[in-house]
C-alpha atoms as a PDB file:
ATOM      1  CA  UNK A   1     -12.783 -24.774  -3.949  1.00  0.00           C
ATOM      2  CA  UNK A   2      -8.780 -25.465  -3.937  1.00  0.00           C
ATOM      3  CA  UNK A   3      -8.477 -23.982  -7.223  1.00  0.00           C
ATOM      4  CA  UNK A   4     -10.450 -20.439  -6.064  1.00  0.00           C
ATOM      5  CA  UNK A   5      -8.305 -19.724  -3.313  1.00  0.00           C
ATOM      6  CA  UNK A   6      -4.965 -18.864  -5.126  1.00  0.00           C
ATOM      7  CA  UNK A   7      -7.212 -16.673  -7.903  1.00  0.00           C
ATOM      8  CA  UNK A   8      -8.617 -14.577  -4.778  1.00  0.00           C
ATOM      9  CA  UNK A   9      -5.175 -13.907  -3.468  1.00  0.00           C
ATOM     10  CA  UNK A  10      -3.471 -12.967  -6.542  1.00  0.00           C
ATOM     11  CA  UNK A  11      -6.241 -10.104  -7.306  1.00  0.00           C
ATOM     12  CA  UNK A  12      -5.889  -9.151  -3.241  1.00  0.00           C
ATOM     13  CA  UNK A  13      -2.149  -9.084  -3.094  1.00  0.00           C
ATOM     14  CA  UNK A  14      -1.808  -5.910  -5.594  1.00  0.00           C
ATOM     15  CA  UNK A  15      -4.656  -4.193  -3.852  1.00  0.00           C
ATOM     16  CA  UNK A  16      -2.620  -4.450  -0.757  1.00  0.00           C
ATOM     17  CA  UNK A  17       0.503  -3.538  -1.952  1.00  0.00           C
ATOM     18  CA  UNK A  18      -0.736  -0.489  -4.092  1.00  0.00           C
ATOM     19  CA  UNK A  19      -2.278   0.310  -0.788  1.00  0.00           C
ATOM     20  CA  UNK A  20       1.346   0.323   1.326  1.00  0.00           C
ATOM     21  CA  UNK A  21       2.738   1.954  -1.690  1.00  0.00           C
ATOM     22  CA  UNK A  22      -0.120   4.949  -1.292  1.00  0.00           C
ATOM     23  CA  UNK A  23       0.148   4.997   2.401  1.00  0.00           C
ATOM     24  CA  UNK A  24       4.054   5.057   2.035  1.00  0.00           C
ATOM     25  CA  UNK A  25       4.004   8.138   0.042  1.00  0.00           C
ATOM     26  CA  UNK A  26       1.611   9.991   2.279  1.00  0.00           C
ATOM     27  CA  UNK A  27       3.675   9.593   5.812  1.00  0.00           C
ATOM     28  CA  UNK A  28       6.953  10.046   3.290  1.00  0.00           C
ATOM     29  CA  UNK A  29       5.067  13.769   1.978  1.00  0.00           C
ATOM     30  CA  UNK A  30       4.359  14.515   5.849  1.00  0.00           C
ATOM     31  CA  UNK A  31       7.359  13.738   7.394  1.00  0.00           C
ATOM     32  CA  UNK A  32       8.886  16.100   4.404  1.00  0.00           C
ATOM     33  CA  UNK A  33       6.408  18.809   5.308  1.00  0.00           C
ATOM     34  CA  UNK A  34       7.111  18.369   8.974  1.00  0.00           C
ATOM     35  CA  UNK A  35      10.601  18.947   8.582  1.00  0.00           C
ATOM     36  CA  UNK A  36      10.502  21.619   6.228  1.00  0.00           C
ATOM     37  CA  UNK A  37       8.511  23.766   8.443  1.00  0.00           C
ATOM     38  CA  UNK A  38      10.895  23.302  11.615  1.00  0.00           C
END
């Protein structure tokens, strides 16, 4: 049970950060949208 716990967080922890990395780029295209149409 010891041994399963570092295996589930090593397949979660790039899910996560491809996920901050995708939600990055959106509010970084919309901020660049918002301020090109001011």
């Amino acid at each position: 049970m010891m041994m399963a716990l570092p295996c589930s967080c090593f397949t979660v922890l790039p899910w996560l950060l491809l996920l901050y990395l995708i939600l990055f780029f959106l509010v970084w295209i919309t901020l660049l949208n918002f301020y090109s149409n001011l």
